[in-house]
Protein backbone atom coordinates (compact mmCIF):
# COMPACT_ATOMS: atom_id res chain seq x y z
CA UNK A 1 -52.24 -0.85 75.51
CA UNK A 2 -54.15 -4.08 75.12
CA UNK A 3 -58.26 -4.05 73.95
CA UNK A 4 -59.10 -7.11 74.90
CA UNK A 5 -62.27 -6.66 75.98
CA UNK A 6 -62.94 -5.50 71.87
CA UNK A 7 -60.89 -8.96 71.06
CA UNK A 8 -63.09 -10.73 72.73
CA UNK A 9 -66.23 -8.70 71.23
CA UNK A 10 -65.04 -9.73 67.74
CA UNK A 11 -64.38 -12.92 68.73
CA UNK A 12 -67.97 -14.04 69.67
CA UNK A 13 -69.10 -12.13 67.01
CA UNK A 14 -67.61 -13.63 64.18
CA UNK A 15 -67.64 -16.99 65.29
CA UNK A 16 -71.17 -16.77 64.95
CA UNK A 17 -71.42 -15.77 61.57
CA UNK A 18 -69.73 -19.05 60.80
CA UNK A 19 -72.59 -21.18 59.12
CA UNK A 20 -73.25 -24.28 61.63
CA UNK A 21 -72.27 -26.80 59.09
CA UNK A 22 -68.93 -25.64 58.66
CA UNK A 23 -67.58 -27.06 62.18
CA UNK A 24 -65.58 -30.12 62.47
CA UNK A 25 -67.18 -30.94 65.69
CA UNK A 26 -71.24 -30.47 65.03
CA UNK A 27 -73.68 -32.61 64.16
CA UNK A 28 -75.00 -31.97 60.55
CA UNK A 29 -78.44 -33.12 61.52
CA UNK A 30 -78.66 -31.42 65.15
CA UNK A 31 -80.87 -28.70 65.92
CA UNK A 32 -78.81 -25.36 67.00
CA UNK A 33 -80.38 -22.36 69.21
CA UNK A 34 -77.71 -20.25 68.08
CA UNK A 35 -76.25 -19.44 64.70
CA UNK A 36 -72.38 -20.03 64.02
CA UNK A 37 -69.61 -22.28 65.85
CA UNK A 38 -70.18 -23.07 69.22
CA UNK A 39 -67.39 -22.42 71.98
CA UNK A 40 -66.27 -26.26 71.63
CA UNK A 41 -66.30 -26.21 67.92
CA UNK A 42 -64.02 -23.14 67.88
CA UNK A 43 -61.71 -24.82 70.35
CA UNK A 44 -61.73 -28.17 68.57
CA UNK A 45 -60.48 -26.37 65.15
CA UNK A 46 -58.03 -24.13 66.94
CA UNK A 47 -56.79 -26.75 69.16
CA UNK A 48 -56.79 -25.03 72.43
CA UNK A 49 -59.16 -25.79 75.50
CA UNK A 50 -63.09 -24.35 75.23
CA UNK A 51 -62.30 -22.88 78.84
CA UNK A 52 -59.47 -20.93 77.16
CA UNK A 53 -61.47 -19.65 74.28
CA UNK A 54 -64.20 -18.73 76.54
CA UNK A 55 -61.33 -16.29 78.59
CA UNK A 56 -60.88 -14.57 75.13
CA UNK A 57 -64.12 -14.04 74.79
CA UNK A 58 -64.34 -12.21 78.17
CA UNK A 59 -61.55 -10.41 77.96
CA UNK A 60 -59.48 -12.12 80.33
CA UNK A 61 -56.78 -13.41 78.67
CA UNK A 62 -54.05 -12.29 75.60
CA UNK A 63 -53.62 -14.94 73.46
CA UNK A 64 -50.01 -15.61 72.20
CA UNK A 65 -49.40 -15.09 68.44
CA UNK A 66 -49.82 -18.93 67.98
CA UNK A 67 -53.18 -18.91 69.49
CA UNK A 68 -54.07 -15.92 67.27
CA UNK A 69 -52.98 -17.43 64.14
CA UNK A 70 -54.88 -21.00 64.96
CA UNK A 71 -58.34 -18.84 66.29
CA UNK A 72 -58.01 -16.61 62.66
CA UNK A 73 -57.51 -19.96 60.65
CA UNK A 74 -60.41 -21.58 62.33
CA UNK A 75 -62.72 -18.51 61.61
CA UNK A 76 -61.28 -18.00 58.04
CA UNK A 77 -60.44 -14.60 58.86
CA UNK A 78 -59.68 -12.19 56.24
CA UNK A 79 -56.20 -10.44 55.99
CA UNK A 80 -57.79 -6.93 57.09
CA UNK A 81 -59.55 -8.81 60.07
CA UNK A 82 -56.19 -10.46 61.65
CA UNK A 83 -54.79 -7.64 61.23
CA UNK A 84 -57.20 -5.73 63.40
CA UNK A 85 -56.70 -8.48 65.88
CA UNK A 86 -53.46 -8.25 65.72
CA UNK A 87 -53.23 -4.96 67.11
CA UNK A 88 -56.07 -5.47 69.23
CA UNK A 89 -53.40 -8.05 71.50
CA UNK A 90 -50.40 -6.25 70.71
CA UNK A 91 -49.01 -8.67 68.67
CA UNK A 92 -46.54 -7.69 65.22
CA UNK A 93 -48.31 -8.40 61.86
CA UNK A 94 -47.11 -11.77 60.45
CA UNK A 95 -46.54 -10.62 56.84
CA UNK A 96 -47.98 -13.06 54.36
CA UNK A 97 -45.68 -16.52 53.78
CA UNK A 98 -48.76 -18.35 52.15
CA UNK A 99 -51.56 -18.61 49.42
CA UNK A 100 -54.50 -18.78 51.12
CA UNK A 101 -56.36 -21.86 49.68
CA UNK A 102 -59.77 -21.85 51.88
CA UNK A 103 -63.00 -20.49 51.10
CA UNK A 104 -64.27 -19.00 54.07
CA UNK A 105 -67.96 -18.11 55.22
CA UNK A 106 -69.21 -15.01 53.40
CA UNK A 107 -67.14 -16.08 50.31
CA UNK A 108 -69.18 -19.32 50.41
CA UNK A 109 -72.62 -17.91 51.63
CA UNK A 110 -72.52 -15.68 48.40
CA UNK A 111 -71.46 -18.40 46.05
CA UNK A 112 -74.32 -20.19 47.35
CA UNK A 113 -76.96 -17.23 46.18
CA UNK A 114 -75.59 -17.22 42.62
CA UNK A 115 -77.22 -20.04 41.27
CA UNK A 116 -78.54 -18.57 38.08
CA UNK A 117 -74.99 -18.08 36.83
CA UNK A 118 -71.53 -20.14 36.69
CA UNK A 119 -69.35 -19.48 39.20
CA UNK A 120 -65.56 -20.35 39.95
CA UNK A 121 -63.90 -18.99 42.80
CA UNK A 122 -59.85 -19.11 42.85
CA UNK A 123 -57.14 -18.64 45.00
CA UNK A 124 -54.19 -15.42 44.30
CA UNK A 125 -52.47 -17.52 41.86
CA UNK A 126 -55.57 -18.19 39.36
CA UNK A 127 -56.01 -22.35 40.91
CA UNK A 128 -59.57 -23.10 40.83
CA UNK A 129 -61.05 -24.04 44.33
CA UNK A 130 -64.49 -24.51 43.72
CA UNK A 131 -67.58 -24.26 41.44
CA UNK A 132 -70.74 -23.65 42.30
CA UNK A 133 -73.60 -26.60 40.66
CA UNK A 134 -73.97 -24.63 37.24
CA UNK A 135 -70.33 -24.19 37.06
CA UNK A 136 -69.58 -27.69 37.73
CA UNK A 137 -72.18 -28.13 34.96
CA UNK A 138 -70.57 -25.91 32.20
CA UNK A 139 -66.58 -26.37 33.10
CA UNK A 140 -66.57 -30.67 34.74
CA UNK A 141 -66.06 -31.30 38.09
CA UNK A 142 -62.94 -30.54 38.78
CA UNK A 143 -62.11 -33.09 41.56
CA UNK A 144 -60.50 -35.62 39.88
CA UNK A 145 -57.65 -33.00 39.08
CA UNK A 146 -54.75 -32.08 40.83
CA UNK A 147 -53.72 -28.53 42.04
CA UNK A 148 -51.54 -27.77 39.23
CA UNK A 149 -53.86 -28.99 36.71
CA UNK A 150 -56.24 -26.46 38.25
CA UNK A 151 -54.32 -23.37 37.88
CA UNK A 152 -55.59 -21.58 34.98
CA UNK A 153 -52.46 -20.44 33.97
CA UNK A 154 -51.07 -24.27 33.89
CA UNK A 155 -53.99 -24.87 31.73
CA UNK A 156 -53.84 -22.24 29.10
CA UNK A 157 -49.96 -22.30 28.82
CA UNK A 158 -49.47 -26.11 28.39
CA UNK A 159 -53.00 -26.44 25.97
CA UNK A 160 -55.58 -28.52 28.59
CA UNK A 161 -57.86 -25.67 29.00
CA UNK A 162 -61.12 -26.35 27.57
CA UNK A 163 -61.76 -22.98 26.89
CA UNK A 164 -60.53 -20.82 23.93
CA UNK A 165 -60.31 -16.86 23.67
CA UNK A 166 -61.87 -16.18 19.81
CA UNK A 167 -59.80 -13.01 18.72
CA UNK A 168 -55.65 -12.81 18.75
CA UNK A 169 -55.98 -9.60 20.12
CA UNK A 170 -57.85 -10.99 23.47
CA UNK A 171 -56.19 -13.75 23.04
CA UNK A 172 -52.24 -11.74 23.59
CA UNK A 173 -54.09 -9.10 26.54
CA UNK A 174 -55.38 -12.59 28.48
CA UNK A 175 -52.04 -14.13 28.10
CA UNK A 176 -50.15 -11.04 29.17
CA UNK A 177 -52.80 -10.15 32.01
CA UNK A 178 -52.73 -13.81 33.54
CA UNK A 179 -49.02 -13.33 33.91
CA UNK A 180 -48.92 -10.31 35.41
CA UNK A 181 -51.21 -11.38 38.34
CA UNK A 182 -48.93 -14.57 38.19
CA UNK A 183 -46.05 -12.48 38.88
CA UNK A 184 -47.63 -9.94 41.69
CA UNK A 185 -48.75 -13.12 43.29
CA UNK A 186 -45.24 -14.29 44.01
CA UNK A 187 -44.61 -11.42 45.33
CA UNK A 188 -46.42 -10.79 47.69
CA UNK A 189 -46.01 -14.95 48.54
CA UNK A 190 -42.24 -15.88 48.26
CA UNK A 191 -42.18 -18.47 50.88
CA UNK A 192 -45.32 -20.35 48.98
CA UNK A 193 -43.43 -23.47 47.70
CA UNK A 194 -46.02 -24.70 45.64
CA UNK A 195 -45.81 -21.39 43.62
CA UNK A 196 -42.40 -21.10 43.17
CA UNK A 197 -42.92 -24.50 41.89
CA UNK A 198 -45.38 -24.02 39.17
CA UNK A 199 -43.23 -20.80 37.97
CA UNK A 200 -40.95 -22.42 37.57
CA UNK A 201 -42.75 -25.27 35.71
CA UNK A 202 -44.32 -22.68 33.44
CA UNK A 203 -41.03 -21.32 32.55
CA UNK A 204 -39.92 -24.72 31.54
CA UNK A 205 -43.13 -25.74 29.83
CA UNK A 206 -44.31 -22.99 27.94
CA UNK A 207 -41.21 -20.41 25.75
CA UNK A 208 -44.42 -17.48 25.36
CA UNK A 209 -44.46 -17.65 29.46
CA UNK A 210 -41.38 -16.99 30.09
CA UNK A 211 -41.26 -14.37 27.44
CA UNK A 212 -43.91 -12.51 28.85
CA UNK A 213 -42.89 -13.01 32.72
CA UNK A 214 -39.78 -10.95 31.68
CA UNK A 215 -41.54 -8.81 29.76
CA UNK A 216 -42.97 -6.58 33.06
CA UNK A 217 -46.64 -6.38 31.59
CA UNK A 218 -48.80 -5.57 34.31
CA UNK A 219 -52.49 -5.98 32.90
CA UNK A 220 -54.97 -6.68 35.48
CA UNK A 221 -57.17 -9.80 34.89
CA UNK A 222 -60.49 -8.33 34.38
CA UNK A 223 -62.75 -9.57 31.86
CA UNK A 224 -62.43 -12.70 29.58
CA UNK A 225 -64.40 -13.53 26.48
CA UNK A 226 -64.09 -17.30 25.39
CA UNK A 227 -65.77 -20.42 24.51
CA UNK A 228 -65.99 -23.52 26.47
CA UNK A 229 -66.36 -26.63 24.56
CA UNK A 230 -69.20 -28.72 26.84
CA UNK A 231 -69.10 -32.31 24.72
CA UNK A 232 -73.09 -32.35 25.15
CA UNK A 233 -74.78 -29.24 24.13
CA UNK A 234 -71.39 -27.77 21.95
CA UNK A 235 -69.44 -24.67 22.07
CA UNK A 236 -70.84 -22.07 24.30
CA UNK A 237 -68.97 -18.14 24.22
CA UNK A 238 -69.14 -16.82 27.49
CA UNK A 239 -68.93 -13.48 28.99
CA UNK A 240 -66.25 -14.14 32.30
CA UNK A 241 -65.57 -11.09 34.79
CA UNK A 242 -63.60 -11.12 37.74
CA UNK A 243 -64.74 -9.93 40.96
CA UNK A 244 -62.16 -9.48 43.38
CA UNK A 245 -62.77 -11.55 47.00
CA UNK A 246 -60.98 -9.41 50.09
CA UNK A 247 -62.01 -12.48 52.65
CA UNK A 248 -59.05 -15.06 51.90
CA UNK A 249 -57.73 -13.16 48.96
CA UNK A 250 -59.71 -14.58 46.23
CA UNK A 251 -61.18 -14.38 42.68
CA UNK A 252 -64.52 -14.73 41.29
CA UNK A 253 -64.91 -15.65 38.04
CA UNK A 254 -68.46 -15.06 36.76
CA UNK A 255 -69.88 -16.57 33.75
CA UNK A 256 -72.46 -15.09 31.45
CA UNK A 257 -74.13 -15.16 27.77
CA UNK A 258 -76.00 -12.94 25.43
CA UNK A 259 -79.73 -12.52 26.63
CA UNK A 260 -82.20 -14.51 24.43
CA UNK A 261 -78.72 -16.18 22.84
CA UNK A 262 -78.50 -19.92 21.44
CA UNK A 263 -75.62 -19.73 23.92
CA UNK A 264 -78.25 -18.36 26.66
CA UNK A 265 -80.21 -21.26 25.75
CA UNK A 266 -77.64 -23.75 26.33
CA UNK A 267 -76.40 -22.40 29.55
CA UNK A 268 -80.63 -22.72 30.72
CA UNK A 269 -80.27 -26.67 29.72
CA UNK A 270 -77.12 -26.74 31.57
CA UNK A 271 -78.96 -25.24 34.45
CA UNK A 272 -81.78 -27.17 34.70
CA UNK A 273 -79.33 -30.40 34.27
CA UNK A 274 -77.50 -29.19 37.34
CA UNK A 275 -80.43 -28.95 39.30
CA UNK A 276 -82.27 -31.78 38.53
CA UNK A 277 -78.57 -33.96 39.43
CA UNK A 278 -77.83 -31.85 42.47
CA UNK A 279 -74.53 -31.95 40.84
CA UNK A 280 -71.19 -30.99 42.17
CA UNK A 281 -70.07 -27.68 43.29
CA UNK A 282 -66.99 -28.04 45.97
CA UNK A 283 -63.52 -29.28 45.27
């Protein structure tokens, strides 16, 4: 038995929670009424007709899988929401073939209200998508790089991460915890081709990699003390924890220091740098 009638519900719904400067087809500068995409923005990113999508929204049609797919890509759906839909239309659950690489709307809304703090968000197989301004400020702007050079565990294994972990002891649960998410990654992704490819570039590049990835640790990534060497105010030793994204399947990684720390004070220059240069935060 079909709901489409609920489809359609959660349809208009969460296109507009969609922030209006997210759609391909509005006007940065134009005054809206109405939160969220519009009707023709929504069609223009799922690249069916606005009459169609306005059918879904009232219930009167079933999209086909396609259409499904194309509408929950366009929304940035999370897995837990297409699957809802899913069974909403009567429609099997695709099982996941790839990495999800977008950041969609609440992920970016709250990266956007932690500005006191640097913040990295990152895809399931540790690749950094984006900073916010004071990350940018502490880690570079990353878009010069390319997706490999990106993925933390490209950067740690093959020595171009500009961050070290002080103690051996954090230094061997980081390595061993950064494969095992590696590894559960792949899993869950087979068909991804770009990480099959940098698996099997680690395994080639770095002896301690493939050691561990046949070692079966399975540490979760959690918490990671290091410092990052900024070349103008020094070495600063951060505090990073991991908060775990369900929209998109992605990872936060949230920066702090020491209250009333010389590192504290370095990270406040930083800050006020950032904002004073509006500098980067997207990739």
């Amino acid at each position: 038995m079909y709901e489409l009638r609920r489809f359609g519900a959660l349809l208009r719904e969460w296109r507009g929670r969609v922030p209006p400067a997210e759609p391909v087809g509005g006007s940065a500068g134009s005054r809206r009424r109405t939160p969220g995409l519009r009707r023709e923005d929504l069609a223009e990113l799922s690249k069916v007709s606005e009459d169609y999508i306005k059918r879904l929204e009232q219930g009167r049609a079933r999209p086909s899988l396609q259409v499904l797919n194309a509408v929950a890509r366009a929304l940035a759906l999370s897995r837990a929401e297409y699957e809802h839909l899913c069974i909403l239309t009567g429609h099997a659950i695709a099982q996941p073939g790839q990495v999800n690489r977008r950041i969609g709307p609440a992920t970016r809304q709250l990266l956007d209200r932690l500005e006191s703090v640097p913040v990295a968000v990152f895809d399931a197989t540790w690749t950094l998508l984006t900073y916010n301004a004071l990350g940018s400020a502490l880690c570079g702007d990353p878009t010069p790089y390319t997706r490999r050079d990106r993925n933390m565990a490209w950067r740690y294994f093959t020595n171009t991460t500009n961050c070290e972990v002080e103690s051996e002891r954090e230094t061997e649960e980081f390595e061993a915890s950064l494969v095992a998410e590696l590894r559960e990654a792949a899993s869950r992704y087979p068909s991804d081709r770009g990480l099959t490819s940098l698996v099997t570039a680690l395994h080639t590049a770095s002896a301690p990699f493939a050691d561990l990835w046949q070692s079966g640790a399975t540490a979760k990534f959690e918490r990671r003390r290091g410092i990052v060497d900024h070349p103008d105010v020094g070495p600063v030793r951060m505090d990073g924890n991991v908060l775990a994204v369900p929209e998109g399947d992605l990872k936060m990684l949230i920066y702090t220091t020491e209250p009333g720390s010389a590192d504290a004070g370095k990270l406040a220059a930083l800050r006020n740098s950032a904002v004073a240069s509006g500098g980067p935060g997207a990739t």
